[in-house]
Protein backbone atom coordinates (compact mmCIF):
# COMPACT_ATOMS: atom_id res chain seq x y z
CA UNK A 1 0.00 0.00 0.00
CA UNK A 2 1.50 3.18 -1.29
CA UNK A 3 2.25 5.70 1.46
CA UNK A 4 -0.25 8.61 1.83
CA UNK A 5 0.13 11.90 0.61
CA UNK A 6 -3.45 13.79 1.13
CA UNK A 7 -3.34 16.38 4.27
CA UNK A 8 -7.10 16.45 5.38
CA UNK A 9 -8.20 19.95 7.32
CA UNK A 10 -8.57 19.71 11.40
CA UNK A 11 -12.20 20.44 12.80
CA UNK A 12 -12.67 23.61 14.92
CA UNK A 13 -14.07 22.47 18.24
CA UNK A 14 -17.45 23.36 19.62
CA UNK A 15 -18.57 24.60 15.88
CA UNK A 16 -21.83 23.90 15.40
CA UNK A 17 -21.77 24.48 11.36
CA UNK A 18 -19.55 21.76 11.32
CA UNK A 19 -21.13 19.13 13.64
CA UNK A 20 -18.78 19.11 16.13
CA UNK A 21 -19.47 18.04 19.84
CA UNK A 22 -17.31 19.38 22.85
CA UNK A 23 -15.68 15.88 24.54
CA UNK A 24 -15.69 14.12 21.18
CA UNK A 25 -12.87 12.03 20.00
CA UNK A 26 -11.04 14.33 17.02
CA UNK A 27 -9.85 12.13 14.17
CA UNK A 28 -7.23 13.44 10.83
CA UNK A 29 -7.66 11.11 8.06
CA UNK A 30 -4.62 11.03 6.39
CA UNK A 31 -5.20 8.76 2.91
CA UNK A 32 -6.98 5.24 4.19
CA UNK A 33 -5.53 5.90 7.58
CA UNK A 34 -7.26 7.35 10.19
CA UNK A 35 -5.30 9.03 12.79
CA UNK A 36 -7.11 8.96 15.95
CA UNK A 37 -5.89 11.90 18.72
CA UNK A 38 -8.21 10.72 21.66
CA UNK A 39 -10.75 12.02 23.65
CA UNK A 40 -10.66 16.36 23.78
CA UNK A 41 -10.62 17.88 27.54
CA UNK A 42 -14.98 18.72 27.38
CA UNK A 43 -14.29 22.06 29.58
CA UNK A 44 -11.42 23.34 27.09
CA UNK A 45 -12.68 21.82 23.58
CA UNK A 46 -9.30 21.89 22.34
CA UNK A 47 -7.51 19.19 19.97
CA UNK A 48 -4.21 21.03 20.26
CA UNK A 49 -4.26 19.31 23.81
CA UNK A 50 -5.12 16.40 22.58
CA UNK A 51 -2.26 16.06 20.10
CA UNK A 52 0.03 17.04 22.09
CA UNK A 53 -1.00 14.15 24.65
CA UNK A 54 -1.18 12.08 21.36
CA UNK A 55 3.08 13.49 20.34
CA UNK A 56 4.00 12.66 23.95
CA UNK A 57 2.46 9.05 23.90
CA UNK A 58 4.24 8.67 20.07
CA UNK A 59 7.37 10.21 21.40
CA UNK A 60 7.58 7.47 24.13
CA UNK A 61 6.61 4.83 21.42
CA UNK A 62 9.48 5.79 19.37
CA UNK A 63 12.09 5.78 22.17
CA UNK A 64 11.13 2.47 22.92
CA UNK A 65 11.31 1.24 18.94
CA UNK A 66 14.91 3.29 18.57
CA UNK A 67 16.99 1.23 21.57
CA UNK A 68 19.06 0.35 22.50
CA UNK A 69 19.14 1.87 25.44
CA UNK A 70 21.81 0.66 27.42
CA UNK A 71 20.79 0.01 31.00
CA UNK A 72 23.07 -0.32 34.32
CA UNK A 73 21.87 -3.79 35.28
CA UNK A 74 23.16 -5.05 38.70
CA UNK A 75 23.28 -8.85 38.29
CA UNK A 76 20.91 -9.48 40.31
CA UNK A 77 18.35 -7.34 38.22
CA UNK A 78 19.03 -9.04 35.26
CA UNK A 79 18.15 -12.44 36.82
CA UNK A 80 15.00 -11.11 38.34
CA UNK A 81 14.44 -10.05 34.40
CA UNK A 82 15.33 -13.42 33.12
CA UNK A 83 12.97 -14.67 35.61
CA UNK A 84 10.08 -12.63 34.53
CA UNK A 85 10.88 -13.05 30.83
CA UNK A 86 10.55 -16.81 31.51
CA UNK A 87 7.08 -16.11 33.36
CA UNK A 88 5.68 -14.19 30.69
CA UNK A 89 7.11 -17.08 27.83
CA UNK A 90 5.25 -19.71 29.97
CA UNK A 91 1.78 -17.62 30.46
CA UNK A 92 1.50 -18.45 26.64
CA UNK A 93 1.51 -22.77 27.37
CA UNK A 94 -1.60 -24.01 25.28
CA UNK A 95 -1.98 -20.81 22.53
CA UNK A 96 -2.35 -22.53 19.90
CA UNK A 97 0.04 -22.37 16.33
CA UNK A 98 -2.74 -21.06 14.03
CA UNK A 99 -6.43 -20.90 13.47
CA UNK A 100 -6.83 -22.75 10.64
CA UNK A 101 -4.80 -25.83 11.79
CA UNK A 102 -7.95 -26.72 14.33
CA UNK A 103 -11.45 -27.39 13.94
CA UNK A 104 -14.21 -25.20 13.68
CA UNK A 105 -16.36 -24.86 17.03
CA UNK A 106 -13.14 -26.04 19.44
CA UNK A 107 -11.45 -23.72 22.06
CA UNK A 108 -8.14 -23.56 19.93
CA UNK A 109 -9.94 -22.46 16.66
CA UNK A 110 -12.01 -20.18 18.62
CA UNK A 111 -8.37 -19.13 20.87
CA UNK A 112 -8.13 -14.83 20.76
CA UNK A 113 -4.60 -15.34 19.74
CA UNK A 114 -2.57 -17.64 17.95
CA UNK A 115 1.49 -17.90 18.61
CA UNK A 116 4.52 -19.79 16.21
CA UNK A 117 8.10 -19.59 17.01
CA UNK A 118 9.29 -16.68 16.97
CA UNK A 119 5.72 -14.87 17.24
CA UNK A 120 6.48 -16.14 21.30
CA UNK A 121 9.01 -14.46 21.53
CA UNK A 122 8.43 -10.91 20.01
CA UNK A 123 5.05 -11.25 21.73
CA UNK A 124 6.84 -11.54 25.24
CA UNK A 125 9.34 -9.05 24.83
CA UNK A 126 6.55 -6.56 23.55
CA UNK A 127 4.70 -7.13 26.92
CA UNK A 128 8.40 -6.42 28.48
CA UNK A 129 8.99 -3.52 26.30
CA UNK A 130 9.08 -1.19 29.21
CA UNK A 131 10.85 -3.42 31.46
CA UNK A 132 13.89 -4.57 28.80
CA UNK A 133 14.04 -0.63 27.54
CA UNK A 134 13.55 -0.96 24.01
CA UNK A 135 11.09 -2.62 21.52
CA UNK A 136 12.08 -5.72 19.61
CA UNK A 137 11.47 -5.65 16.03
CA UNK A 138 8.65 -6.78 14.33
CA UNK A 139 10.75 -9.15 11.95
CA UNK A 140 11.42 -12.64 12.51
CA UNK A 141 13.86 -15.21 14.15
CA UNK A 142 16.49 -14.18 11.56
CA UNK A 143 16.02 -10.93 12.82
CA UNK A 144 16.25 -11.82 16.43
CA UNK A 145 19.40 -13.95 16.23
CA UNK A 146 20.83 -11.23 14.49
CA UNK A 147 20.31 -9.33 17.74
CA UNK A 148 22.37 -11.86 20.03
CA UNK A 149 25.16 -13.18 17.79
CA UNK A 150 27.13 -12.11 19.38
CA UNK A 151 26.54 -13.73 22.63
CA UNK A 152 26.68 -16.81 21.10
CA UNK A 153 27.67 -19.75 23.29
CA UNK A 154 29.49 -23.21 21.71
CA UNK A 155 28.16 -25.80 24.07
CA UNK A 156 24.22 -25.85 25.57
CA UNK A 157 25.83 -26.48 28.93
CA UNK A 158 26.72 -22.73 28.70
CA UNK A 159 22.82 -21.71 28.61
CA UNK A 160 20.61 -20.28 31.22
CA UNK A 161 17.03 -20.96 31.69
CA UNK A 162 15.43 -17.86 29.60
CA UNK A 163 18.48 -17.92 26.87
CA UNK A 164 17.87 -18.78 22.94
CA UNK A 165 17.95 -21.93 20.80
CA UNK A 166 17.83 -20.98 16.88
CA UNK A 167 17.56 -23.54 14.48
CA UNK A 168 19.85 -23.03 10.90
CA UNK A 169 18.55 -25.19 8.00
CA UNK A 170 17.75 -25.57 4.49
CA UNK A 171 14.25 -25.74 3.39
CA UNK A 172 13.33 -29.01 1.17
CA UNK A 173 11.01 -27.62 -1.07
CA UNK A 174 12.76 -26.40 -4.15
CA UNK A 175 10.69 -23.51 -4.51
CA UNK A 176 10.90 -22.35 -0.70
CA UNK A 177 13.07 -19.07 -0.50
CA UNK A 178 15.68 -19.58 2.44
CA UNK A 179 15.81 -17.85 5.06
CA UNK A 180 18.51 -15.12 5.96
CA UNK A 181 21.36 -16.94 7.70
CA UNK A 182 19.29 -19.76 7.02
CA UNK A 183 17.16 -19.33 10.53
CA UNK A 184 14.05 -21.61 10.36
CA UNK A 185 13.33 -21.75 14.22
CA UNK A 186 13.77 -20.62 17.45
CA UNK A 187 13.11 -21.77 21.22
CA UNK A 188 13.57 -20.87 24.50
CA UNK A 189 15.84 -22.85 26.71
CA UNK A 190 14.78 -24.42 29.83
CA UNK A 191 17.32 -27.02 30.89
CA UNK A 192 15.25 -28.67 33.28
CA UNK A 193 15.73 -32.15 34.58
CA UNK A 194 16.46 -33.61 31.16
CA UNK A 195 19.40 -30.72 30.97
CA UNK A 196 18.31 -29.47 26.82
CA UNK A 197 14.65 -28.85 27.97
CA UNK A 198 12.76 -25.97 25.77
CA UNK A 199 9.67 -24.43 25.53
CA UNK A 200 8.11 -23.02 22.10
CA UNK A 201 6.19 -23.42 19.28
CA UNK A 202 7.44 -26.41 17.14
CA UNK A 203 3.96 -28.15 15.46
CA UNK A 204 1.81 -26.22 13.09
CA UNK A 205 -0.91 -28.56 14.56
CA UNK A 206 0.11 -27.88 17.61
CA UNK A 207 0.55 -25.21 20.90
CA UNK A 208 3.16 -23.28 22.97
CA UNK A 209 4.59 -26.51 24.94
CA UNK A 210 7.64 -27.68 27.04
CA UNK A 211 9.65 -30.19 25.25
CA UNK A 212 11.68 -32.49 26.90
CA UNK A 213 14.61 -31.99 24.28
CA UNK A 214 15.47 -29.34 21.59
CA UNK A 215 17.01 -32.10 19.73
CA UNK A 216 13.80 -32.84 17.25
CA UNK A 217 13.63 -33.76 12.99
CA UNK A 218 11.42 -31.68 10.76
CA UNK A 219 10.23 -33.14 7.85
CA UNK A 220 10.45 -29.27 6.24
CA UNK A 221 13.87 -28.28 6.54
CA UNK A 222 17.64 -30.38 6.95
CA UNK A 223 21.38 -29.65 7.10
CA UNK A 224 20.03 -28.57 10.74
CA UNK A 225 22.79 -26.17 12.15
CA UNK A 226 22.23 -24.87 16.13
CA UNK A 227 23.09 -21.62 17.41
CA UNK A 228 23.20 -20.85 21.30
CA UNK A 229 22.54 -17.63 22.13
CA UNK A 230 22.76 -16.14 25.83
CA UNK A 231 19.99 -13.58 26.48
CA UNK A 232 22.90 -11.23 28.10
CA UNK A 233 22.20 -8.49 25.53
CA UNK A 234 18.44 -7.89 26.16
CA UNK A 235 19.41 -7.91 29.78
CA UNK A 236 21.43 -5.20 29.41
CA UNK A 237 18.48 -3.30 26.96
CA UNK A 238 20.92 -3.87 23.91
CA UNK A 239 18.68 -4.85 21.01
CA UNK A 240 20.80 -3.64 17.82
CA UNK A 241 21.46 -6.21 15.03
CA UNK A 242 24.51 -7.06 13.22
CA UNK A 243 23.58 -6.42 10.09
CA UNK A 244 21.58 -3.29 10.45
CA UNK A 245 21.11 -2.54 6.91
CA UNK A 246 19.25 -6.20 6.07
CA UNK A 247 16.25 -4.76 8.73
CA UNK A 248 14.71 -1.23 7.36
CA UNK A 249 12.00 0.03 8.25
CA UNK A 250 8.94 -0.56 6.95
CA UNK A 251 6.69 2.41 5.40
CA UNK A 252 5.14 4.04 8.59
CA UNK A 253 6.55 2.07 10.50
CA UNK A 254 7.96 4.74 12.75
CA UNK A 255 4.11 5.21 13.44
CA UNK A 256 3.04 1.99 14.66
CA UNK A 257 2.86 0.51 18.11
CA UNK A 258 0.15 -1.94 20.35
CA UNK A 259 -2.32 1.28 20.67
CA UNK A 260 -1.99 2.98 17.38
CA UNK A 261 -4.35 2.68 14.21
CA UNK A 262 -1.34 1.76 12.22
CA UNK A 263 -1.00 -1.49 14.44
CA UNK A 264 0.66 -5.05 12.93
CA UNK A 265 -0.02 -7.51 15.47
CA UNK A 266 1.26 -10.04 13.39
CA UNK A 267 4.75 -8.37 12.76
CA UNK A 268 6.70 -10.05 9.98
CA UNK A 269 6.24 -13.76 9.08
CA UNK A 270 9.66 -15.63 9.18
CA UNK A 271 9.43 -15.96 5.38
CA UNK A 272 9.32 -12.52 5.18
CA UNK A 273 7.50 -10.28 2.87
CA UNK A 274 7.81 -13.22 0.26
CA UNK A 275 5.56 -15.26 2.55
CA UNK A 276 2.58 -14.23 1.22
CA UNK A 277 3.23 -16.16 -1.62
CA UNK A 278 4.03 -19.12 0.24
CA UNK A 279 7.63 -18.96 0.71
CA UNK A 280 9.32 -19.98 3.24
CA UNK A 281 8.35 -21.11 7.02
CA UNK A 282 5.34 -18.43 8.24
CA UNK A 283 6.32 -17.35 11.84
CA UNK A 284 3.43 -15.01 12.83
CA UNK A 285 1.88 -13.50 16.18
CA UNK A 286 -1.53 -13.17 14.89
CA UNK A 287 -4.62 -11.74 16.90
CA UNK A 288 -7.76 -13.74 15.82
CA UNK A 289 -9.09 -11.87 12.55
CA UNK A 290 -6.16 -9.29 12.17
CA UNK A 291 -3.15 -12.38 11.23
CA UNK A 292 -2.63 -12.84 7.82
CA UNK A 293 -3.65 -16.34 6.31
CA UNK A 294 -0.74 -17.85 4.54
CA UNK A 295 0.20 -20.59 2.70
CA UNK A 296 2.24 -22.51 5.34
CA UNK A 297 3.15 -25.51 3.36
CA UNK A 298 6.80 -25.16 4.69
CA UNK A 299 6.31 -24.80 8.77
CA UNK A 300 7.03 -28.32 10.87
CA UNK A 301 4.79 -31.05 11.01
CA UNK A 302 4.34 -33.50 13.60
């Protein structure tokens, strides 16, 4: 969708000529978008107010999206933020992969939100946006291992409950485009009793579950290369990717966050923009009627 370019008038408040009501919300339309500046004060009528409580909430949006802000952590904060991270990754157990995997009339197809891979994660850390200091990306697990390779680890042993598991492959469909750095997948680690535990979402048919091992075959994707990253950087409210110049900014993007008209719950699938087409492994973090419905002949099966 081409950017807008139309600048619509502003309505003068308490006009009568013009319909307006004192206390009503004040809207711009700029193109197909419609901007919306909140509720005006009733006792002063005035949508300068409001837009300037509207710059000051945007403002704060964008400090959060520009990170990283690099924050003093004791060690002992950052565990108590590992912790929490970890909370907020299991309060998603049972959301399931996507609507269209389940049957009509059951609690999964009928589930306000559906999670994949690395749709948990940027769906956590946008709930923690205000405690990490910065807003994770809206692109996928390529994008977020791009953010911690460099706190790479050789050996699982190294990990720490709350730390990343990304999953390198080839897809086996001819046709599929590959992913950058060939990222297909991503988990969190858990260690646990079994010592490689992980929690995410692996099964298109599936939900957000434990798993006993990260060690598992998909039939989509081989030449399986792991990469253990520590969470350190997060921790620390670093969030900047290696290769800054492979993760622009989408058109109005600058404009979009949780509360704004200009909203993507979904953020980007892990095929990218080519996954509309059915390319590549869809990792999405879709709200029930606002996820996009792609061909995902290339996620995991079970």
């Amino acid at each position: 969708m081409a950017d807008a370019t139309t600048t619509a008038g502003t309505t003068r408040p308490g006009a009568a000529d013009e319909g307006a009501t004192a206390g009503a919300a004040k809207c711009k339309s700029v193109g197909c978008y419609t901007i919306n500046f909140g509720e005006t004060d009733a006792a002063s009528g005035s949508l300068q107010s409001a837009f300037a409580k509207y710059r000051q909430e945007k403002a704060k949006a964008l400090e959060l999206r520009a990170g990283p802000a690099k924050r003093e952590r004791s060690d002992d904060e950052k565990q108590a933020l590992r912790e929490k991270f970890l909370a907020r990754c299991r309060h998603y157990l049972g959301v399931p992969y996507k609507k269209r995997y389940f049957d009509e009339g059951t609690p999964e197809y009928e589930s306000p939100i559906f999670l994949d891979c690395c749709g948990l994660v940027r769906r956590v850390m946008w709930d923690l946006q205000e405690d990490f200091g910065f807003r994770l990306g809206g692109w996928n697990q390529a994008y977020q291992w791009d953010t911690l390779a460099d706190a790479e680890v050789s050996d699982p042993s190294q990990l720490k409950p709350g730390d990343l598991v990304f999953y390198a492959g080839d897809y086996t469909r001819p046709s599929a485009k590959q992913q950058k750095f060939r990222m297909v997948h991503v988990e969190v680690w858990l260690g646990g009793e079994t010592g490689e535990a992980t929690l995410g979402a692996r099964w298109k048919k599936g939900k957000v579950s434990e798993f006993p091992s990260y060690k598992f075959e998909s039939s989509s994707w081989g030449n399986v290369e792991m990469h253990f990253c520590s969470l350190e950087p997060w921790l620390r409210g670093e969030c900047m990717p290696k290769h800054t110049h492979m993760w622009r900014m989408r058109s109005l993007e600058w404009m979009r966050n949780e509360k704004s008209v200009f909203s993507d719950a979904a953020g980007e699938s892990a095929g990218g923009p080519a996954a509309e087409e059915g390319e590549g492994e869809h990792c999405q973090m879709q709200e029930q009627a606002a996820g996009s419905d792609s061909d995902d002949e290339d996620e995991p099966t079970a």
